[in-house]
Protein backbone atom coordinates (compact mmCIF):
# COMPACT_ATOMS: atom_id res chain seq x y z
CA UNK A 1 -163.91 152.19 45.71
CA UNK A 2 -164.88 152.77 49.35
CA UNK A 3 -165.04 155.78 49.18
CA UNK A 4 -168.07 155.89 46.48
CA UNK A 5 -171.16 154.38 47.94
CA UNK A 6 -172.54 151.38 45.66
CA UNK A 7 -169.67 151.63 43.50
CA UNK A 8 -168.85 147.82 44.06
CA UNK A 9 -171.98 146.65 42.89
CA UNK A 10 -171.50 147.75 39.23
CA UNK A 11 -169.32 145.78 36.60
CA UNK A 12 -166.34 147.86 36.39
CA UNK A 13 -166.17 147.57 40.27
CA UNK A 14 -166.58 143.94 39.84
CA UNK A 15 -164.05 144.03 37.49
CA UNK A 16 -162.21 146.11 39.25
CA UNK A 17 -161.92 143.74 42.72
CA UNK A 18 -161.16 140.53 40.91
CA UNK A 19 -157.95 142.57 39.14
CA UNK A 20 -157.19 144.14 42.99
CA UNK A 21 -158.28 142.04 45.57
CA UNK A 22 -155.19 139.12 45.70
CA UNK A 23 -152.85 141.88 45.67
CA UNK A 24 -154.62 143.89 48.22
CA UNK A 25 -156.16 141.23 50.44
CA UNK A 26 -152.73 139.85 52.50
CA UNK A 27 -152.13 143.89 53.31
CA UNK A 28 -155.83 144.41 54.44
CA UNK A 29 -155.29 141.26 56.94
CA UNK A 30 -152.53 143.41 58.34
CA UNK A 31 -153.47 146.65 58.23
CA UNK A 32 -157.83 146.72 58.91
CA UNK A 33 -159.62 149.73 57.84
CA UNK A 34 -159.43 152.64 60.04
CA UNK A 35 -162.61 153.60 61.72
CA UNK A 36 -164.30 150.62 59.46
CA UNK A 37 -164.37 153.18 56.95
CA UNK A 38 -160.71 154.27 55.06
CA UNK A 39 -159.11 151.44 53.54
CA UNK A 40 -155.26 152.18 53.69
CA UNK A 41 -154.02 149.50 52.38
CA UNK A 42 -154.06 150.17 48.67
CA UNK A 43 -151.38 152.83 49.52
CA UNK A 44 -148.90 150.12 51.47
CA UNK A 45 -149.47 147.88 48.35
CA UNK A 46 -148.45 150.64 46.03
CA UNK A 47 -144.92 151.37 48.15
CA UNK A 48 -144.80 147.53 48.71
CA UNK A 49 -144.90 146.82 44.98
CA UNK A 50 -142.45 150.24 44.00
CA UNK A 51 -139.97 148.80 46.86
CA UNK A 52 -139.71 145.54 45.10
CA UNK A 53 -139.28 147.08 42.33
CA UNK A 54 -136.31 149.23 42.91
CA UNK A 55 -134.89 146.25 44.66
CA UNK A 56 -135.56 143.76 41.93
CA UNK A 57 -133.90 146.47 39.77
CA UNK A 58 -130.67 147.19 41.82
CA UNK A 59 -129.85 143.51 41.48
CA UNK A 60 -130.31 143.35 37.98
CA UNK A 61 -128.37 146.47 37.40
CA UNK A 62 -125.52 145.75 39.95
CA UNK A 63 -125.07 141.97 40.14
CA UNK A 64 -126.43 140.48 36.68
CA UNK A 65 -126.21 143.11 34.07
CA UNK A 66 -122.20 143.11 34.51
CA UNK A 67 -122.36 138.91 34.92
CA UNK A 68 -123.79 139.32 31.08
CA UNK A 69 -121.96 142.24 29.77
């Protein structure tokens, strides 16, 4: 949404920050916008959230799927 001047001012970018922003704002206190301008931290989130996924699905798969079966 940066990346689109005024785009947060209209409803679907309203929308779209109350959907993003508490999954994006405890990366964006680590990582701050480079130059004040690109926002990187939707990308971090994204591997963040696939990471935890593939973990959350190893254990699953290894440790409780054969506890069940």
């Amino acid at each position: 949404m940066s990346w689109f001047p005024g785009a947060y001012e209209t409803a679907f970018g309203r929308f779209l920050s109350k959907i993003c922003e508490p999954v994006l704002a405890p990366f964006r206190r680590i990582i701050p916008p480079i130059g004040g301008v690109l926002d990187l931290s939707p990308i971090i989130a994204f591997f963040a959230i696939r990471m935890a996924t593939f973990g959350l699905q190893y254990l699953v798969y290894n440790y409780i799927l054969p506890i069940i079966v």
